[in-house]
PDB file of N, CA and C in Angstrom:
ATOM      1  N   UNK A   1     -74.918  86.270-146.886  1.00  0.00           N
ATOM      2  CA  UNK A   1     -74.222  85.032-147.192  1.00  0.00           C
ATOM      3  C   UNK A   1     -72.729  85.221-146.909  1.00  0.00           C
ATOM      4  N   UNK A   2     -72.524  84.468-146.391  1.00  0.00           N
ATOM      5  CA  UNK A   2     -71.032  84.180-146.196  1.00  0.00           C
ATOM      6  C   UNK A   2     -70.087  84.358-147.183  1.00  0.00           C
ATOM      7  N   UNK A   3     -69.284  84.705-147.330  1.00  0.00           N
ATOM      8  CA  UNK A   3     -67.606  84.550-148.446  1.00  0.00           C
ATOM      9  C   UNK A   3     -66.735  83.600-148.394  1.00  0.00           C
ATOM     10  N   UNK A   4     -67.226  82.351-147.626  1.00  0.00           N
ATOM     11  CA  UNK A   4     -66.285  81.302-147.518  1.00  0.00           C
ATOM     12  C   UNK A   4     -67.674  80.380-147.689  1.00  0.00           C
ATOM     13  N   UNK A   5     -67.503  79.077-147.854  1.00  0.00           N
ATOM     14  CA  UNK A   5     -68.158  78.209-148.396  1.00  0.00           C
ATOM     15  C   UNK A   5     -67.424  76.677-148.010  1.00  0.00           C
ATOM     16  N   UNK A   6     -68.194  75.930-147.240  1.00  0.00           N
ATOM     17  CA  UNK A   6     -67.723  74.597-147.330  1.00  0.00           C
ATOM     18  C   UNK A   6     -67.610  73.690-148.351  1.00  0.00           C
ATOM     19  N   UNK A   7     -67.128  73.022-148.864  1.00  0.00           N
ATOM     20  CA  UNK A   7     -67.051  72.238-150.094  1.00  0.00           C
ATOM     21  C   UNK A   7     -67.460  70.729-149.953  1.00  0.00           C
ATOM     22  N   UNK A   8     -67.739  70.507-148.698  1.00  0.00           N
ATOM     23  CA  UNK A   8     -68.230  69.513-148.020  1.00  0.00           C
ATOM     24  C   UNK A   8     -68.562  68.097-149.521  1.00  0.00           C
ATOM     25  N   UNK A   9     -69.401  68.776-149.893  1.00  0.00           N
ATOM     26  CA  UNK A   9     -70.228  68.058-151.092  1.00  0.00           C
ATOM     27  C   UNK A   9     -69.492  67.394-151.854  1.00  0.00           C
ATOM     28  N   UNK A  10     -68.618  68.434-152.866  1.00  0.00           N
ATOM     29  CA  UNK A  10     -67.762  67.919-153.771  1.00  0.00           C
ATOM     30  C   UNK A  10     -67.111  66.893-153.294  1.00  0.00           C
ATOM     31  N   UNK A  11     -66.396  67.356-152.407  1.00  0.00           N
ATOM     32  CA  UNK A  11     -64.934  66.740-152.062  1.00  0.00           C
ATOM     33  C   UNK A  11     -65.738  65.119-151.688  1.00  0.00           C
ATOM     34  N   UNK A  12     -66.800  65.181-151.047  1.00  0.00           N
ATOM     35  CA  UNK A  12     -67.093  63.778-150.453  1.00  0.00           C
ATOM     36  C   UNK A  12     -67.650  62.559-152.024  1.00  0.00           C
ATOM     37  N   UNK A  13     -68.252  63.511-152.961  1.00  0.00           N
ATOM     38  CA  UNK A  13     -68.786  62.729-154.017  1.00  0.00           C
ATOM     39  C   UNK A  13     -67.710  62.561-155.109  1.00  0.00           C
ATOM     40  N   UNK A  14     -66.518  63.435-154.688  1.00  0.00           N
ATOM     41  CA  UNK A  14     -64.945  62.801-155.068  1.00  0.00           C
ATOM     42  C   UNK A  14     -64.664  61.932-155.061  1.00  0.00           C
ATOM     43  N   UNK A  15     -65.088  61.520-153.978  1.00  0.00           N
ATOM     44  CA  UNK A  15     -64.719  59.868-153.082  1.00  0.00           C
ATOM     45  C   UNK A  15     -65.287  59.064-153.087  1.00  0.00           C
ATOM     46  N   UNK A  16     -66.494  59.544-154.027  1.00  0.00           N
ATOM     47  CA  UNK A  16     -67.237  58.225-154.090  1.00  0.00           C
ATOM     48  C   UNK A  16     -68.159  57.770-152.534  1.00  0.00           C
ATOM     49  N   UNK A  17     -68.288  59.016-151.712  1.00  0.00           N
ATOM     50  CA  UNK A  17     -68.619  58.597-150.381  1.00  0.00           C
ATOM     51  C   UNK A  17     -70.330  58.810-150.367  1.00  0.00           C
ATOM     52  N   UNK A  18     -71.316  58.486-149.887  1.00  0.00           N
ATOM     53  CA  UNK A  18     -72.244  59.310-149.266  1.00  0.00           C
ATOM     54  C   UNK A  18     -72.710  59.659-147.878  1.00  0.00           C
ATOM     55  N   UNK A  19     -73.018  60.562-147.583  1.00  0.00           N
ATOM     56  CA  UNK A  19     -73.205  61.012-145.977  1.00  0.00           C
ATOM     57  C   UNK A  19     -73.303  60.272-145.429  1.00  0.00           C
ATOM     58  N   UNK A  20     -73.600  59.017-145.084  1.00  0.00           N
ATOM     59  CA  UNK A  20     -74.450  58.201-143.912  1.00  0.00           C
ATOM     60  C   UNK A  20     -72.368  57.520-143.704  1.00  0.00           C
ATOM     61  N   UNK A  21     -72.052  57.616-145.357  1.00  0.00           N
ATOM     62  CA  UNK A  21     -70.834  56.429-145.427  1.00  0.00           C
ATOM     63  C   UNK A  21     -69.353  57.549-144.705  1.00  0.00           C
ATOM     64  N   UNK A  22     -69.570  58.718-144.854  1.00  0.00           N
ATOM     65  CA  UNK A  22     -68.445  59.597-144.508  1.00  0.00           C
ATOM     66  C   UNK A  22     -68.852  60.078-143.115  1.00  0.00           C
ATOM     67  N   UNK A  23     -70.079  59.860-142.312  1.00  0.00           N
ATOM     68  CA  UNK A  23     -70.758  60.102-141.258  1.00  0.00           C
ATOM     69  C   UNK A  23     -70.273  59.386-140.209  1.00  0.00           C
ATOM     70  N   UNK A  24     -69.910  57.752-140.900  1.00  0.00           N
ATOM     71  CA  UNK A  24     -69.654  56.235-140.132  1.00  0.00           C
ATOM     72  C   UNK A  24     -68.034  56.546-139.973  1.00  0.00           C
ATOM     73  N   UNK A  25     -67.382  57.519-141.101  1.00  0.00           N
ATOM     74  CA  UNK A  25     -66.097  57.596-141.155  1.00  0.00           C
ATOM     75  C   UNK A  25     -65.397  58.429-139.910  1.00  0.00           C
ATOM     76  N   UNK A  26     -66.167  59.904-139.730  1.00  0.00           N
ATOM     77  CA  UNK A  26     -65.613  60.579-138.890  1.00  0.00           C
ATOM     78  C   UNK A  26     -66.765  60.199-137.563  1.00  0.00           C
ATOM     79  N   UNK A  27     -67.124  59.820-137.398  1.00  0.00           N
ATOM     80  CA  UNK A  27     -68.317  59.567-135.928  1.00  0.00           C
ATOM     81  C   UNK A  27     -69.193  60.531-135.759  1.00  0.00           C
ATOM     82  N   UNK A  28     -69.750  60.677-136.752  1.00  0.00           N
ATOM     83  CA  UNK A  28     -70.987  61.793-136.528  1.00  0.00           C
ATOM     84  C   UNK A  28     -72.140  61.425-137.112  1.00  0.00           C
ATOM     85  N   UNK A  29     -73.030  62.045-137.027  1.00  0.00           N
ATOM     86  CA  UNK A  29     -74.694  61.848-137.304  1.00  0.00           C
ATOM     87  C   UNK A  29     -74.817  61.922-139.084  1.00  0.00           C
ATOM     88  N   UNK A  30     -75.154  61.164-140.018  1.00  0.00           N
ATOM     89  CA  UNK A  30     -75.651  61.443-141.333  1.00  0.00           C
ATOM     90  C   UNK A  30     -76.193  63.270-141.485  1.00  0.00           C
ATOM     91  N   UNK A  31     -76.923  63.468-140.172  1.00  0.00           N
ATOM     92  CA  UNK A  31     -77.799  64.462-140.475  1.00  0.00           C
ATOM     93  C   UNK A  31     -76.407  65.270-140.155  1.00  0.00           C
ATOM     94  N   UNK A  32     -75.787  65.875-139.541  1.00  0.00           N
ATOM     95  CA  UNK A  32     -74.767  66.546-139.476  1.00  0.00           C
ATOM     96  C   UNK A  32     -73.833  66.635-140.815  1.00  0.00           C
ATOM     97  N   UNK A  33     -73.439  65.713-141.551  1.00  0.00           N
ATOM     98  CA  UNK A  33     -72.909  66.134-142.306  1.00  0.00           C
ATOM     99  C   UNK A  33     -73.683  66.697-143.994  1.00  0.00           C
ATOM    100  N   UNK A  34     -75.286  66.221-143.796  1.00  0.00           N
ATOM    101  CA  UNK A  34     -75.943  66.951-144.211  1.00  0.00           C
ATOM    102  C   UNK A  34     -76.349  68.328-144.086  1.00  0.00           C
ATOM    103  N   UNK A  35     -76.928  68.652-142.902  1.00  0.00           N
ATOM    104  CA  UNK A  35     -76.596  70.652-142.651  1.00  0.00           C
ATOM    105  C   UNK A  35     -75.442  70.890-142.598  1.00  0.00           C
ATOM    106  N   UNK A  36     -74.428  70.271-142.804  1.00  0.00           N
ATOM    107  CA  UNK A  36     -73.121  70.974-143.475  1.00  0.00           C
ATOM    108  C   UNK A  36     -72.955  71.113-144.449  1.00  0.00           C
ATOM    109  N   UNK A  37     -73.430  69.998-145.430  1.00  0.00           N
ATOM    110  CA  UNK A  37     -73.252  70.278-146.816  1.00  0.00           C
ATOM    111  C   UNK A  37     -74.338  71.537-147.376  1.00  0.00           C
ATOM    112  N   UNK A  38     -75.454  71.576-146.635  1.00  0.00           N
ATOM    113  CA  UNK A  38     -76.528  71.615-146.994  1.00  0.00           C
ATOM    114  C   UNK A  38     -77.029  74.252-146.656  1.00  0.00           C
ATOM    115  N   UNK A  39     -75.337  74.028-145.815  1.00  0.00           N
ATOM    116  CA  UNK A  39     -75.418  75.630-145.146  1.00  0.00           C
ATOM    117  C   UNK A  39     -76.612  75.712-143.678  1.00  0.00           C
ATOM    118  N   UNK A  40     -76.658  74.674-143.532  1.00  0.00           N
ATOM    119  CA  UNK A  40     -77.808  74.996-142.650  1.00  0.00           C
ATOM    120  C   UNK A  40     -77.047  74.846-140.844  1.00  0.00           C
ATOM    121  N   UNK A  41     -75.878  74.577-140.835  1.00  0.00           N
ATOM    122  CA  UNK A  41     -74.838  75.094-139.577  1.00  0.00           C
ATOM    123  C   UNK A  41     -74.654  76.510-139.942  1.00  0.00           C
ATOM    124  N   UNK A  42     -74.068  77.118-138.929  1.00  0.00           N
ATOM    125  CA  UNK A  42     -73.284  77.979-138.682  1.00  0.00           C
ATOM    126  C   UNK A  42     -72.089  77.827-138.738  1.00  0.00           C
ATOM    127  N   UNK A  43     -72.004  76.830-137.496  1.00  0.00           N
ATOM    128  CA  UNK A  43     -70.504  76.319-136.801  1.00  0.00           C
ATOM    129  C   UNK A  43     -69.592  75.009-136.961  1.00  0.00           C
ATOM    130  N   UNK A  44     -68.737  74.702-137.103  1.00  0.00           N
ATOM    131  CA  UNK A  44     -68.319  73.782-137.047  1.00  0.00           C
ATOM    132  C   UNK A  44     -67.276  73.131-136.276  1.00  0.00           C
ATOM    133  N   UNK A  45     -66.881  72.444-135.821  1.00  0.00           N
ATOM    134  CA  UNK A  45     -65.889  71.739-134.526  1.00  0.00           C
ATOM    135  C   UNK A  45     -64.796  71.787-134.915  1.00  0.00           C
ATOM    136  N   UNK A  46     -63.524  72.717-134.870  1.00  0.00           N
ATOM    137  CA  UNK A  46     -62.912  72.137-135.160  1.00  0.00           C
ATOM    138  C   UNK A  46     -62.132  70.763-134.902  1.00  0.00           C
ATOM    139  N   UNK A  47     -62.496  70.110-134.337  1.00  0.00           N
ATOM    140  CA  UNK A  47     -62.005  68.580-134.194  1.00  0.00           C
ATOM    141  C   UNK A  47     -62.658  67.624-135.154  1.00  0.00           C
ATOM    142  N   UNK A  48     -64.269  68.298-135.636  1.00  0.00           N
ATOM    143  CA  UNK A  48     -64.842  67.134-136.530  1.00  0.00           C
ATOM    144  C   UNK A  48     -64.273  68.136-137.863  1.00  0.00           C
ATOM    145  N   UNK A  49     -63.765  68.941-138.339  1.00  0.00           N
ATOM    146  CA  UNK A  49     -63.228  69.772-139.666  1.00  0.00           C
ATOM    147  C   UNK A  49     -61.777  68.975-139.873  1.00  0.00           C
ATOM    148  N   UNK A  50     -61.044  68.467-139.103  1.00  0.00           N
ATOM    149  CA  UNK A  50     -59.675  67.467-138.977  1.00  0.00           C
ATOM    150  C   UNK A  50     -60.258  65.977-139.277  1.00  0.00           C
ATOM    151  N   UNK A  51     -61.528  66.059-138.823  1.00  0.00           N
ATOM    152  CA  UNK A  51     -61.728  64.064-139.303  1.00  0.00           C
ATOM    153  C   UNK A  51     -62.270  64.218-140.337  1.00  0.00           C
ATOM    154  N   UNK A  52     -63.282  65.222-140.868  1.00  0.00           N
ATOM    155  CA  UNK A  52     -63.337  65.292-142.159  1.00  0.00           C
ATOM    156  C   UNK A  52     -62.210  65.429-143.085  1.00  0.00           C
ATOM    157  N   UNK A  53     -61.415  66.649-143.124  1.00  0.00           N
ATOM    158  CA  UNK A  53     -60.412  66.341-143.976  1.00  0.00           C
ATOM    159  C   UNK A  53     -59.555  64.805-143.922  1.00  0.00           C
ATOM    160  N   UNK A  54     -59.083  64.476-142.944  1.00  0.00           N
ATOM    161  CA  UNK A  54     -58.362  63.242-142.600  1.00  0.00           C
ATOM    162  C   UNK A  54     -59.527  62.271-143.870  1.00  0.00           C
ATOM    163  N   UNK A  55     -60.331  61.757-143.303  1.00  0.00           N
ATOM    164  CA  UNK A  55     -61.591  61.106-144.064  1.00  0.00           C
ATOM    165  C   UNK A  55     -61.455  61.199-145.604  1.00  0.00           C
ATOM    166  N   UNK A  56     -61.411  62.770-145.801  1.00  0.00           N
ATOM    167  CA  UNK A  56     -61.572  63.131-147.559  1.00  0.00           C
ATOM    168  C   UNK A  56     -60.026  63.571-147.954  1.00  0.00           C
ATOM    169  N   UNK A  57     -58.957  62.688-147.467  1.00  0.00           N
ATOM    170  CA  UNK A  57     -57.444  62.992-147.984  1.00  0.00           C
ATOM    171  C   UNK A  57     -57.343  64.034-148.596  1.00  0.00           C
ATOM    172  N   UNK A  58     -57.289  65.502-147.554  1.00  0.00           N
ATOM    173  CA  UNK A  58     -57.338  66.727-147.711  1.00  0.00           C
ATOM    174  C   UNK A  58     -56.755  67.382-146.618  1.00  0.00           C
ATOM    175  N   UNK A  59     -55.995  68.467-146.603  1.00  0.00           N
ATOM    176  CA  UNK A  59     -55.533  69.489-145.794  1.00  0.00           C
ATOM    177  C   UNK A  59     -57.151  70.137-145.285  1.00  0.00           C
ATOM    178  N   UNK A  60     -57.307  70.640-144.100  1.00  0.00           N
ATOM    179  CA  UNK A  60     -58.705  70.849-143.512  1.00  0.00           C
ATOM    180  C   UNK A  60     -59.010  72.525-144.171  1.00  0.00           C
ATOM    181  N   UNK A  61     -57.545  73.377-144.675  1.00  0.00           N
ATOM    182  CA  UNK A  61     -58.080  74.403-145.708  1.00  0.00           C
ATOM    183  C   UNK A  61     -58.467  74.351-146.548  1.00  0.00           C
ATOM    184  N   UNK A  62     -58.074  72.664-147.452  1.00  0.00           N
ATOM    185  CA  UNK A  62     -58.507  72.489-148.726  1.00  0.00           C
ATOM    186  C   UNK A  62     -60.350  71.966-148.783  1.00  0.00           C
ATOM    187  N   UNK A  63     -61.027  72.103-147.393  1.00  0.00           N
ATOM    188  CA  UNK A  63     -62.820  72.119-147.268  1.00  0.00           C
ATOM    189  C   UNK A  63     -63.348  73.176-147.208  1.00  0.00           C
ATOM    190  N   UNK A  64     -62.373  74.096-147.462  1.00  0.00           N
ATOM    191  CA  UNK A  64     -63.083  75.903-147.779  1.00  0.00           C
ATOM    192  C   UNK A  64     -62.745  76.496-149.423  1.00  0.00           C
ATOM    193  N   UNK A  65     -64.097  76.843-149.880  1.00  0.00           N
ATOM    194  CA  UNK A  65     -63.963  77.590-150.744  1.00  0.00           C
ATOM    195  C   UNK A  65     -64.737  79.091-150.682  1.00  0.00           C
ATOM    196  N   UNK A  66     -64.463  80.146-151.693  1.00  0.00           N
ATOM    197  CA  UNK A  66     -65.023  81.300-151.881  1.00  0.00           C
ATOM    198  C   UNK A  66     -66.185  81.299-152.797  1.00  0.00           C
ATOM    199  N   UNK A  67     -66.961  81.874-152.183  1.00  0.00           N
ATOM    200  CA  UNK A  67     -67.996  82.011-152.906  1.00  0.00           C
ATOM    201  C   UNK A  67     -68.578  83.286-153.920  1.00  0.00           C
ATOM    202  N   UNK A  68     -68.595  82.295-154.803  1.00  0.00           N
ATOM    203  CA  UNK A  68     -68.612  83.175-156.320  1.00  0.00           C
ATOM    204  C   UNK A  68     -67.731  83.068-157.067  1.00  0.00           C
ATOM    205  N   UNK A  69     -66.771  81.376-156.708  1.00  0.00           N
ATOM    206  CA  UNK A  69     -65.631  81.149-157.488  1.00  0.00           C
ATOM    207  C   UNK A  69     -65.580  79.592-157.637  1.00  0.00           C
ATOM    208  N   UNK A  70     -65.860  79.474-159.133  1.00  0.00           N
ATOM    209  CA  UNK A  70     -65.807  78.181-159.382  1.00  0.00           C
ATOM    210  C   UNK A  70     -64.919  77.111-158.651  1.00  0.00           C
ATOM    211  N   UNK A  71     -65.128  75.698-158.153  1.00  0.00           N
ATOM    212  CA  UNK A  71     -63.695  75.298-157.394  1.00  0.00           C
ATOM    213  C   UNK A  71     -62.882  75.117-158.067  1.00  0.00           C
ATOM    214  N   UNK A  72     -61.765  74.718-158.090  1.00  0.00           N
ATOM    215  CA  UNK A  72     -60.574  73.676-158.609  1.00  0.00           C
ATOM    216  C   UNK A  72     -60.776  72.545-158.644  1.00  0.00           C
ATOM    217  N   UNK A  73     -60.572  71.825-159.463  1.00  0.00           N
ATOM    218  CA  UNK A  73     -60.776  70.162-159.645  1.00  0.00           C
ATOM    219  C   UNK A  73     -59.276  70.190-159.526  1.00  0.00           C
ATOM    220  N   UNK A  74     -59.263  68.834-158.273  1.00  0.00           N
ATOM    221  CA  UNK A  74     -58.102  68.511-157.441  1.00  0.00           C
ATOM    222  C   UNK A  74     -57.735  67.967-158.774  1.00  0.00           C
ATOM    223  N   UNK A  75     -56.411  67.246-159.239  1.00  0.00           N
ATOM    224  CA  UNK A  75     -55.113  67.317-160.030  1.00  0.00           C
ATOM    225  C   UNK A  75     -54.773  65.665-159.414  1.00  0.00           C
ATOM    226  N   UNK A  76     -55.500  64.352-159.832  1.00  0.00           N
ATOM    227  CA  UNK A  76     -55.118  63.392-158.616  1.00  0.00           C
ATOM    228  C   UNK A  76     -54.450  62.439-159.265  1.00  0.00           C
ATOM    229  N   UNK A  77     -54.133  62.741-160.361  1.00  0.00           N
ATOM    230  CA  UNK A  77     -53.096  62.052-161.634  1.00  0.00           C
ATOM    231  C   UNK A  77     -51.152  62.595-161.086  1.00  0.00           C
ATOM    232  N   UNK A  78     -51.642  63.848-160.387  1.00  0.00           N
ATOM    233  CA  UNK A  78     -50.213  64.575-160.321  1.00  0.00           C
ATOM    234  C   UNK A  78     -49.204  65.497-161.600  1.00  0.00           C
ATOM    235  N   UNK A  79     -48.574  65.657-161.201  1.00  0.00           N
ATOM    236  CA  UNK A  79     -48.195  66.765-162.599  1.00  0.00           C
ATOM    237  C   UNK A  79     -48.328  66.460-163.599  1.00  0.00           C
ATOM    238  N   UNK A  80     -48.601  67.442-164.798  1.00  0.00           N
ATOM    239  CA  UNK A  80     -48.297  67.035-165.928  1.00  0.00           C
ATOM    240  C   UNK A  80     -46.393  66.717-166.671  1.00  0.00           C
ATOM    241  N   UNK A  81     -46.016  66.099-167.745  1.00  0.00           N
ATOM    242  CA  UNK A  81     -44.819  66.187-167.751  1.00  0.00           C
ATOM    243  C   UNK A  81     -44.799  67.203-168.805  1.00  0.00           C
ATOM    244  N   UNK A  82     -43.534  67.877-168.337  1.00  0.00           N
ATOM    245  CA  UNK A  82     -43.315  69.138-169.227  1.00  0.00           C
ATOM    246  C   UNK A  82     -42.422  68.511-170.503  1.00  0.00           C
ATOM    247  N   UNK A  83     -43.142  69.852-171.455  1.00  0.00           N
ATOM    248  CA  UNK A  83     -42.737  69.260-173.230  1.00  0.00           C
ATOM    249  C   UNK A  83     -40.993  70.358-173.328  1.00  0.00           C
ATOM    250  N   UNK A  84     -40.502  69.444-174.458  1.00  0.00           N
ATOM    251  CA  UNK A  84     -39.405  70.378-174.278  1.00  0.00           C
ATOM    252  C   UNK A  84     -39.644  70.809-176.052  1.00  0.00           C
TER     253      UNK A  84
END
């Protein structure tokens, strides 16, 4: 198994998206962004890894995670205010 991990999943059910609907977004096949979510690629384009992020208002590093490490829940409120 790999040490990097797509996050594909999360990030899209972030958004409230489902495959067929984030599929229509970047121009690709439902089933494609299913064996992505799903580990069943290898590879990925980088040109369709830029329309995904673009798509899921994300930096295209922020669709990789490590595996064996819980993710981060993105912060989409923005900072907290500091107490004095």
């Amino acid at each position: 198994m790999s040490p990097v991990y797509l996050r594909l999943k999360e990030l899209r059910e972030a958004k409230g998206l489902t495959q067929v609907a984030l599929a229509g977004l970047v121009g690709c096949r439902g089933a494609t962004i299913n064996d992505l979510e799903n580990h069943k690629s290898r590879r990925i384009d980088l040109d369709l890894l830029g329309r995904l992020a673009r798509a899921l208002s994300v930096e295209p590093g922020e669709l990789f995670g490590e595996a064996g490490r819980t993710p981060a829940r993105s912060n989409t409120r923005g900072p907290k205010p500091q107490r004095h």
